[in-house]
C-alpha atoms as a PDB file:
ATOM      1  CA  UNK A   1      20.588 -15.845 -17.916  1.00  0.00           C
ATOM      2  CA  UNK A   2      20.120 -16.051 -14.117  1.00  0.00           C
ATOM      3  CA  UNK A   3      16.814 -14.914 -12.215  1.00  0.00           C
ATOM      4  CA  UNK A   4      18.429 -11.917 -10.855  1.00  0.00           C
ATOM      5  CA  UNK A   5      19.010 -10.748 -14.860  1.00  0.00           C
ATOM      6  CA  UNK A   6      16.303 -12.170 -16.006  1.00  0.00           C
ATOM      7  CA  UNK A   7      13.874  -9.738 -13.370  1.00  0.00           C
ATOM      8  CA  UNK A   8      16.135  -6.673 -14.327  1.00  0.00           C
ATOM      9  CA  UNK A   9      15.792  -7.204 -17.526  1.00  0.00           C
ATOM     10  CA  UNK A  10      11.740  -7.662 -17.248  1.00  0.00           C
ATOM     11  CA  UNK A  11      11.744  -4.664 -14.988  1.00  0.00           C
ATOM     12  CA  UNK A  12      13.707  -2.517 -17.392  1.00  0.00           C
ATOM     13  CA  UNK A  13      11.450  -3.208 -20.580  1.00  0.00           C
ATOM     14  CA  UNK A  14       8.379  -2.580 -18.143  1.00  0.00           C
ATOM     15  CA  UNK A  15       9.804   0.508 -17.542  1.00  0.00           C
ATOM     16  CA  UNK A  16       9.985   1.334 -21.566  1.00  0.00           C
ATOM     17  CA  UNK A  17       6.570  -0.025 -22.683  1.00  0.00           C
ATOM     18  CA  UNK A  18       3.928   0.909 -19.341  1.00  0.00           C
ATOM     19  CA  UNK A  19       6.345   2.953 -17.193  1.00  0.00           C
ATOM     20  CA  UNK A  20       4.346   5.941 -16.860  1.00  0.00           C
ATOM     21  CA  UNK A  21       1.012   3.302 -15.896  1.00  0.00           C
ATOM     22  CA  UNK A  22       2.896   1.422 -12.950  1.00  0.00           C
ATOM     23  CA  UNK A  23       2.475   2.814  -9.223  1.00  0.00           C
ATOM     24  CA  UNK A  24       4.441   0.736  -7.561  1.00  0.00           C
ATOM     25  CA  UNK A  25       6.390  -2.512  -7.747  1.00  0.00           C
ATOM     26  CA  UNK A  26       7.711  -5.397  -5.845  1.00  0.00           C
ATOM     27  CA  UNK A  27       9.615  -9.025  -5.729  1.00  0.00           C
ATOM     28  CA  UNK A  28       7.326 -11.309  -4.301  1.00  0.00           C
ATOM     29  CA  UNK A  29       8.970 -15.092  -4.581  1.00  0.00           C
ATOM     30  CA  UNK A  30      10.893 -14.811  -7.448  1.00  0.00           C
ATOM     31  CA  UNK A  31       8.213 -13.139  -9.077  1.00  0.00           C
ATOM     32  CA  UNK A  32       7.460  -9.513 -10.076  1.00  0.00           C
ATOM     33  CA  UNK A  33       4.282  -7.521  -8.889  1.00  0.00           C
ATOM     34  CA  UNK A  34       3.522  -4.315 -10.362  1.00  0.00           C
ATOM     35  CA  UNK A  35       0.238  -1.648  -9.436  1.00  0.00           C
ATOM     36  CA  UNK A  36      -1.129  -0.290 -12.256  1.00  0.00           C
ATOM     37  CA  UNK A  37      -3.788   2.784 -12.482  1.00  0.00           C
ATOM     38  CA  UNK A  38      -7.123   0.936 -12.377  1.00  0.00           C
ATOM     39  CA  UNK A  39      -8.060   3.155 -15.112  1.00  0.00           C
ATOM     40  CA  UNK A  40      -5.266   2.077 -17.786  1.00  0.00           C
ATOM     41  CA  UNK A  41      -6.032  -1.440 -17.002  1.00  0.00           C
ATOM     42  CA  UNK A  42      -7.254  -2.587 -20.441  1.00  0.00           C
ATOM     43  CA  UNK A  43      -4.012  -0.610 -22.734  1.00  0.00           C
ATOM     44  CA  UNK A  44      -1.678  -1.872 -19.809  1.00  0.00           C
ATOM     45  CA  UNK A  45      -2.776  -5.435 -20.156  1.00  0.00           C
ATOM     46  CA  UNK A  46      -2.653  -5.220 -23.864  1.00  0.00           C
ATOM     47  CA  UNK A  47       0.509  -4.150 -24.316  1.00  0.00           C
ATOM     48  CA  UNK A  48       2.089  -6.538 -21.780  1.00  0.00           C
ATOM     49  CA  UNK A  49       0.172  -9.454 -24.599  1.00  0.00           C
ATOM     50  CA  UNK A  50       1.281  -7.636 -27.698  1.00  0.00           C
ATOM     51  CA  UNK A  51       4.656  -6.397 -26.863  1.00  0.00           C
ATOM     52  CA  UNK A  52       7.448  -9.158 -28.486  1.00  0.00           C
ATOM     53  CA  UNK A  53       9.622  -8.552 -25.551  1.00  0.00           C
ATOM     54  CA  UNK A  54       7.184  -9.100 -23.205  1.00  0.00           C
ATOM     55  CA  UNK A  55       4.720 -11.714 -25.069  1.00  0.00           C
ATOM     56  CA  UNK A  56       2.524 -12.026 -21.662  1.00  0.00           C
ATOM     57  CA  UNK A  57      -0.227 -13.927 -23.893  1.00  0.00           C
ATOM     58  CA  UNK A  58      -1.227 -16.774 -21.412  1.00  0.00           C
ATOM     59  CA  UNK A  59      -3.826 -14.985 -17.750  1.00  0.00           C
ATOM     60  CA  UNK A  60      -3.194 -18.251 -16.025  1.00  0.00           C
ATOM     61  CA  UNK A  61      -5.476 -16.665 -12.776  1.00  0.00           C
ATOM     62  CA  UNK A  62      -7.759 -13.170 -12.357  1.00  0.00           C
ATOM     63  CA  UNK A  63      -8.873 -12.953  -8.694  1.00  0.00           C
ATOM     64  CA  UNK A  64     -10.314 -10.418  -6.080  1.00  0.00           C
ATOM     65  CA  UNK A  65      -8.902  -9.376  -2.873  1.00  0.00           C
ATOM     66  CA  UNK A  66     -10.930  -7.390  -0.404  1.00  0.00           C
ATOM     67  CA  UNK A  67      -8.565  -5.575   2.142  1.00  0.00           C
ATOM     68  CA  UNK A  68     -11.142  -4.588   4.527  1.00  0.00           C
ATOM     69  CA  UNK A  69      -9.760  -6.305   7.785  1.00  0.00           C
ATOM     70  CA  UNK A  70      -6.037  -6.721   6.296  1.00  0.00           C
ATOM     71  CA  UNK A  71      -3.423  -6.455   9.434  1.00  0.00           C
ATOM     72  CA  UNK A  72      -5.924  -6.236  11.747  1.00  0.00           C
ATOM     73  CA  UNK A  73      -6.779  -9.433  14.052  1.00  0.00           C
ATOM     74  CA  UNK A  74      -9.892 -10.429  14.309  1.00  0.00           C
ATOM     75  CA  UNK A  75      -9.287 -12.837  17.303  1.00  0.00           C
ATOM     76  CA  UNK A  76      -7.270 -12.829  20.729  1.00  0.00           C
ATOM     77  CA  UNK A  77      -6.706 -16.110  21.863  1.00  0.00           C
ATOM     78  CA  UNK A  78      -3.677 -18.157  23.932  1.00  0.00           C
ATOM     79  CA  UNK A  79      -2.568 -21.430  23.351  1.00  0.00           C
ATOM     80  CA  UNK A  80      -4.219 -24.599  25.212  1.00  0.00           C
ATOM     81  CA  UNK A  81      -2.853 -27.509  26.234  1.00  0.00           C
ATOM     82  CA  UNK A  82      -4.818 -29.782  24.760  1.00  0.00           C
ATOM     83  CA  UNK A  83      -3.803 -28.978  21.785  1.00  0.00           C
ATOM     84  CA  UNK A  84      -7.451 -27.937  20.423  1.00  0.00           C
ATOM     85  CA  UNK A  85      -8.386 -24.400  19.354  1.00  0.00           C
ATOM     86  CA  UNK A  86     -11.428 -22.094  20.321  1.00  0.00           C
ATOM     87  CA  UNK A  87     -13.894 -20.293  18.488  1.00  0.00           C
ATOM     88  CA  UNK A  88     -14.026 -16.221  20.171  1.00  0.00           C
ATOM     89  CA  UNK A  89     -16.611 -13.678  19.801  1.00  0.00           C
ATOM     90  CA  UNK A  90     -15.619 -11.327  15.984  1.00  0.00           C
ATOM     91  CA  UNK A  91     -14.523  -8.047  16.236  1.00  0.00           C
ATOM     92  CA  UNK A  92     -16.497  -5.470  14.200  1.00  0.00           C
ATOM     93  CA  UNK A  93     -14.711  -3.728  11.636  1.00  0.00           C
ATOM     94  CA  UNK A  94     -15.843  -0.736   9.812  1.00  0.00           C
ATOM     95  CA  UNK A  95     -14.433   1.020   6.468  1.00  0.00           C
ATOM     96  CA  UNK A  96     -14.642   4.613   5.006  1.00  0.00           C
ATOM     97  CA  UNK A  97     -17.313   4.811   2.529  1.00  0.00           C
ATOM     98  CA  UNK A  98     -15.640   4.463  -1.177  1.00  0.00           C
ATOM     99  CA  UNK A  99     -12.184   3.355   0.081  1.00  0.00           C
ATOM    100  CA  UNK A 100      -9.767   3.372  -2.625  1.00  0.00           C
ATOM    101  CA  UNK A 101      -7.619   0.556  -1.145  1.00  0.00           C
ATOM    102  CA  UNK A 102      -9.971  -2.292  -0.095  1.00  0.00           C
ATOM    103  CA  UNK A 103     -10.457  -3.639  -3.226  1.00  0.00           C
ATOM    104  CA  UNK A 104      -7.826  -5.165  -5.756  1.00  0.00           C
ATOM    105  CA  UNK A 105      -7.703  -7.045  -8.535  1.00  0.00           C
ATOM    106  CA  UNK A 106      -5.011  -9.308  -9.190  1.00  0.00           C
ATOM    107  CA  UNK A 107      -3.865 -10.944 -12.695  1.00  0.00           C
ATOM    108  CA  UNK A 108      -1.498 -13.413 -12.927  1.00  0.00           C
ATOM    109  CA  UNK A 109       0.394 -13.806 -16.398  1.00  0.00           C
ATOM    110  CA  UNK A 110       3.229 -16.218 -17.997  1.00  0.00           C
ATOM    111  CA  UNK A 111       5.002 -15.638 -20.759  1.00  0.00           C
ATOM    112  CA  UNK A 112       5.974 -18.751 -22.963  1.00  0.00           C
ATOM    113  CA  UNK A 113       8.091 -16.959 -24.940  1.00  0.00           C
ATOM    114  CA  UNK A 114      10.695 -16.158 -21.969  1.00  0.00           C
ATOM    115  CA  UNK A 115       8.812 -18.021 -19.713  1.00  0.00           C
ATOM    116  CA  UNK A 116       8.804 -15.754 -16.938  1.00  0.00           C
ATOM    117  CA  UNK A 117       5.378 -14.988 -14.784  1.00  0.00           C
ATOM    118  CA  UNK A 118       4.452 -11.619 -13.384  1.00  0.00           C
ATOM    119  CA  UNK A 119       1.508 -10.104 -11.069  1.00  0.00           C
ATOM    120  CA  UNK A 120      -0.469  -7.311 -12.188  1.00  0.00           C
ATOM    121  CA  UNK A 121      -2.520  -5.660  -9.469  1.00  0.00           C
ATOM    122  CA  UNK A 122      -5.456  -3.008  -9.750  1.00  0.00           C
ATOM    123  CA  UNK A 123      -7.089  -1.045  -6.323  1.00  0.00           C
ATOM    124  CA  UNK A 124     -10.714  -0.003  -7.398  1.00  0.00           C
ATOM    125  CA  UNK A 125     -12.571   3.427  -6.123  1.00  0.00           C
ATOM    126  CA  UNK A 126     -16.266   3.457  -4.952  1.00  0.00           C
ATOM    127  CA  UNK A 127     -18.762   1.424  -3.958  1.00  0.00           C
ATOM    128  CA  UNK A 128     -19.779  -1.223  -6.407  1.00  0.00           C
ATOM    129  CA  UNK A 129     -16.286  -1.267  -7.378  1.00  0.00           C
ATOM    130  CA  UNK A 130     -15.578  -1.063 -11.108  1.00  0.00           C
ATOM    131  CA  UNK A 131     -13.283  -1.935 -13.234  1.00  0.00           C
ATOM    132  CA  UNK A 132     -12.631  -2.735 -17.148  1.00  0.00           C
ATOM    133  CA  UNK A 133     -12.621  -6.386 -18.082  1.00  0.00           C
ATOM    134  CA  UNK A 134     -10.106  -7.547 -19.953  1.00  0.00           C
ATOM    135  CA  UNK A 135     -11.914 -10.907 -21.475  1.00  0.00           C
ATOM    136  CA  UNK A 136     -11.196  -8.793 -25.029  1.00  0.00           C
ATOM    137  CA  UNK A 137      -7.344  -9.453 -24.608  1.00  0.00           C
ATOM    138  CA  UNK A 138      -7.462 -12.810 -23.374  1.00  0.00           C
ATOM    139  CA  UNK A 139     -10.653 -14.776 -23.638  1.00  0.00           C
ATOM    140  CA  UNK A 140     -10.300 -16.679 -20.519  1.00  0.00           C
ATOM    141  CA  UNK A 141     -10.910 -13.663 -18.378  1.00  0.00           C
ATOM    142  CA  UNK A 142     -14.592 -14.050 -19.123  1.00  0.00           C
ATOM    143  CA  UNK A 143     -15.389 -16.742 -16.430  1.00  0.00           C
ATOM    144  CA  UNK A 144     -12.923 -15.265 -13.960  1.00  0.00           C
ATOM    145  CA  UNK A 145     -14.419 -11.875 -14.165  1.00  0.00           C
ATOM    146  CA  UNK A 146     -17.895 -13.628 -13.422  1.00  0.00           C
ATOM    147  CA  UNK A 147     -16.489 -15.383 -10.322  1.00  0.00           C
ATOM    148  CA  UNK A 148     -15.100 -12.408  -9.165  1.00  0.00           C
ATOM    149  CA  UNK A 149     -18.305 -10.477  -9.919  1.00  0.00           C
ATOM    150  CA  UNK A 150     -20.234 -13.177  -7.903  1.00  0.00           C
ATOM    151  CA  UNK A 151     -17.899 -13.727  -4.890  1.00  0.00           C
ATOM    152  CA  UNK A 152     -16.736  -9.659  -4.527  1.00  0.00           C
ATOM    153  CA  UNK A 153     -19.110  -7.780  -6.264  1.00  0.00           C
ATOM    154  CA  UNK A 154     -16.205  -6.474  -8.611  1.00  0.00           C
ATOM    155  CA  UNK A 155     -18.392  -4.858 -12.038  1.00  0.00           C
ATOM    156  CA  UNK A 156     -16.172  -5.172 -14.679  1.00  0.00           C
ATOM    157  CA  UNK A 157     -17.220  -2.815 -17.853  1.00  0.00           C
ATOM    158  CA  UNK A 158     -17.304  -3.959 -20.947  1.00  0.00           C
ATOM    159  CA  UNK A 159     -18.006  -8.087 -20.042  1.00  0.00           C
ATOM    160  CA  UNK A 160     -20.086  -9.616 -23.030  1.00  0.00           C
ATOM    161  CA  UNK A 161     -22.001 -11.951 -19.876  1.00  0.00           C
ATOM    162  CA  UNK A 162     -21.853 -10.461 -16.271  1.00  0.00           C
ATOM    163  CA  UNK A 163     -23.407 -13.071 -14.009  1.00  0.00           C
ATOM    164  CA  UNK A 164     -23.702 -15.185 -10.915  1.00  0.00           C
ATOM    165  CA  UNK A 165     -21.991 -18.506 -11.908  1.00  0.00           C
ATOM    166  CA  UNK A 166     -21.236 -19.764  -8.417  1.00  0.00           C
ATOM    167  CA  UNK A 167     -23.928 -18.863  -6.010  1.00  0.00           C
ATOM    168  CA  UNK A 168     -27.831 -19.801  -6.516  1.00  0.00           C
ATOM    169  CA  UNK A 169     -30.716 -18.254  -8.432  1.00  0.00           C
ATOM    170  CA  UNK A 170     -31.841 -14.869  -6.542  1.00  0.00           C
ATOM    171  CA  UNK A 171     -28.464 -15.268  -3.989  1.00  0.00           C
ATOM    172  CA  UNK A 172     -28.214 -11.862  -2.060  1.00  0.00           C
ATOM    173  CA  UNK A 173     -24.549 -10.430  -1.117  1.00  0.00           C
ATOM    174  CA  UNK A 174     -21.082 -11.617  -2.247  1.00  0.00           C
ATOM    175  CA  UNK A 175     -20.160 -13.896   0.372  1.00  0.00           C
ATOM    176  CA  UNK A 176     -16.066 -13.272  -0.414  1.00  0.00           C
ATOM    177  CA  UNK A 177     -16.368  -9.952   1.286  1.00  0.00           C
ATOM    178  CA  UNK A 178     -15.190  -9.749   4.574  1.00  0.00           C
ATOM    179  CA  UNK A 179     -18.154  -8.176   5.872  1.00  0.00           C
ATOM    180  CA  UNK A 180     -20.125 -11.118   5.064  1.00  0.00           C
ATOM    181  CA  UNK A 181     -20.800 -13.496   8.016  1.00  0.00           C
ATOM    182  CA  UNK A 182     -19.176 -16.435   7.690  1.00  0.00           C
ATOM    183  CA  UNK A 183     -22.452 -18.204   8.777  1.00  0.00           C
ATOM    184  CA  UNK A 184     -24.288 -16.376   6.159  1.00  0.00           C
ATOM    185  CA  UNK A 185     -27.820 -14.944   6.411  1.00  0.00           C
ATOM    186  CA  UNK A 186     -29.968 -17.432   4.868  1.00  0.00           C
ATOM    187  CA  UNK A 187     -30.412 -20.972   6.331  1.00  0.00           C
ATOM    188  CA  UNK A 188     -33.078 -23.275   4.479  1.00  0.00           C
ATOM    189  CA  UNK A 189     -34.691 -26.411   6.718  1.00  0.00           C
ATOM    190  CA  UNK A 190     -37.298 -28.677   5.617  1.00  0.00           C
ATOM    191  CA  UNK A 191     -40.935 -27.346   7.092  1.00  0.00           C
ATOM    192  CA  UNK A 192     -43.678 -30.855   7.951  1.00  0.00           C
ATOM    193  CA  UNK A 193     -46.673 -28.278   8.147  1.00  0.00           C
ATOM    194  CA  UNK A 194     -45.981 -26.857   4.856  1.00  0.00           C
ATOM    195  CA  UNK A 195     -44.540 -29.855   3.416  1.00  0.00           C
ATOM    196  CA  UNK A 196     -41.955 -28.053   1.633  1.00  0.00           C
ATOM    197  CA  UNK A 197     -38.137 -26.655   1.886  1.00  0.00           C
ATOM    198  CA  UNK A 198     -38.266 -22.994   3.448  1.00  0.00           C
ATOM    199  CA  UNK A 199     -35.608 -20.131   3.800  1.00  0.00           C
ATOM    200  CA  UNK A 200     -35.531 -18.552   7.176  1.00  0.00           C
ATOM    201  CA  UNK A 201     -32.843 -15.947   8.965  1.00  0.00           C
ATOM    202  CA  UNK A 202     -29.487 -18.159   9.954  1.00  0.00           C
ATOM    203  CA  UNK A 203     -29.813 -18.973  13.754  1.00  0.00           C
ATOM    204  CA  UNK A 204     -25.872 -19.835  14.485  1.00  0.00           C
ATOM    205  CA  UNK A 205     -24.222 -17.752  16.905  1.00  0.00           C
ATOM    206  CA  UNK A 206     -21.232 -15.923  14.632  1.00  0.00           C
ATOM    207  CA  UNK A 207     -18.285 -16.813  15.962  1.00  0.00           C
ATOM    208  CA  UNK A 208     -14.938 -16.585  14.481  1.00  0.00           C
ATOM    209  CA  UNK A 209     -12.467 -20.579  14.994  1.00  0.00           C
ATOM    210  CA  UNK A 210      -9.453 -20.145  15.752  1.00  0.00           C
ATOM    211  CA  UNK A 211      -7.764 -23.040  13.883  1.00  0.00           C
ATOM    212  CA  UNK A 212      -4.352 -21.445  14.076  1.00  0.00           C
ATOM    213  CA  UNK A 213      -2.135 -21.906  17.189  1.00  0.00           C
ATOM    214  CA  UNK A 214       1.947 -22.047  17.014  1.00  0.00           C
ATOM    215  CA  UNK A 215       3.747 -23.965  19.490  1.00  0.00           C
ATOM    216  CA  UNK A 216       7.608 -24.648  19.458  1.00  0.00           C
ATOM    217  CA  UNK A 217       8.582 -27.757  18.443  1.00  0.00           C
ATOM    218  CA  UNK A 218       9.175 -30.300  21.195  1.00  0.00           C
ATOM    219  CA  UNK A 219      10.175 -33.366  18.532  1.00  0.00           C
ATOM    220  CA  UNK A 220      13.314 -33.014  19.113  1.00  0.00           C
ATOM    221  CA  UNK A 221      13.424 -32.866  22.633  1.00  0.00           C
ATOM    222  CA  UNK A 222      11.245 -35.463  23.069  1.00  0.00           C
ATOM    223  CA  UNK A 223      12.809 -38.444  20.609  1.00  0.00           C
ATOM    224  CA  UNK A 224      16.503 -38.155  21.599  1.00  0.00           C
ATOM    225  CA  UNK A 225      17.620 -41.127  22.963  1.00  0.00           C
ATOM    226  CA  UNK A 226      17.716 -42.124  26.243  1.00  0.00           C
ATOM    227  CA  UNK A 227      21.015 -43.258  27.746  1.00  0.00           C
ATOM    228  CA  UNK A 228      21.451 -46.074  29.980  1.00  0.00           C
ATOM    229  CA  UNK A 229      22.381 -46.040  33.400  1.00  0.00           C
ATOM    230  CA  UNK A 230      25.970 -46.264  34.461  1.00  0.00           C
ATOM    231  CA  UNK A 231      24.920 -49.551  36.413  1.00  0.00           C
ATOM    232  CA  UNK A 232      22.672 -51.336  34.038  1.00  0.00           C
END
């Protein structure tokens, strides 16, 4: 069976088991992506397991995504001629209160059986953003959930152990949200007078690298070889 049937096929069962769940839908490298109602997560998922002719029993990834400054650039910047980058001044950005797209959730499954992978993607509403976790169905969830709940501040209902695992004792924030500074806001320095470590505000300037610069290539150009003169 060739990709192309293999995907139709997928698509078509999709359609017969969860159709009435899926929002939208997409081929993203070879690969399908479907949007699911954040609130049929948990029978979604379970059915995509269960199901013979789907058999999606292995979550090989669970991550967050925050879409807060998504399409937007943060930086303006022109290329230099030395080659070397510069860090610019960040652009504020600022989101509705409780908007239902900045937040996803994004589970990547194989199947074995077929072996075919798929995305299944979930936008969250309010502010913590919720949504049920799904370590029931497949076990491995449980540690993913918690690194999402660290790094995003995703809550997912139902975990059996919802906690930091990545971050320190007493850490403030969820420093994967793109409204956290980069920087941070907590810088510890060892203290003589007091003998000790202390925690004090961070005293870097924010400021946003720009690592990225595109240039054409000039290889080319450059290592063609160079003919000798008619006289030589």
């Amino acid at each position: 069976m060739t990709l192309q049937a293999k995907l139709e096929a997928l698509s078509s069962t999709l359609d017969t088991v969860v159709g009435d769940a899926i929002v939208a839908r997409r081929l993203d490298r070879d690969e399908l992506t479907i949007e699911v109602e954040a609130a049929r997560i948990v029978p979604v998922c379970r059915l995509l397991k269960e199901t013979a002719a789907l058999g999606f029993t292995q979550l090989s990834d669970l991550s967050g995504v925050d879409y807060l400054t998504y399409g937007l650039a943060d930086w303006q910047t022109q290329a230099t001629s030395s080659g070397f980058s510069r860090g610019v001044s960040r652009n504020s950005v600022k989101v509705a209160e409780g908007d239902s797209r900045r937040f996803a959730v994004v589970y990547q499954l194989l199947s074995v059986s077929t072996n075919t992978r798929m995305r299944v993607k979930a936008y969250l509403n309010g502010e913590p953003p919720r949504l049920a976790s799904v370590s029931e169905i497949w076990p491995v969830a449980d540690w993913y959930e918690r690194e999402v709940f660290d790094l995003f501040g995703i809550l997912f209902d139902g975990h059996p152990d919802l906690r930091r695992i990545l971050t320190d004792y007493g850490f403030i924030g969820h420093p994967f949200r793109k409204d956290f500074p980069l920087e941070g806001r907590v810088e510890v320095r060892y203290d003589p007078e007091r003998g000790r470590v202390v925690n004090q505000p961070v005293s870097i300037e924010p400021r946003t690298l720009v690592p990225r610069v595109i240039r054409e290539e000039t290889w080319a150009e450059s290592s063609k070889p160079v003919s000798k003169p008619a006289d030589a």
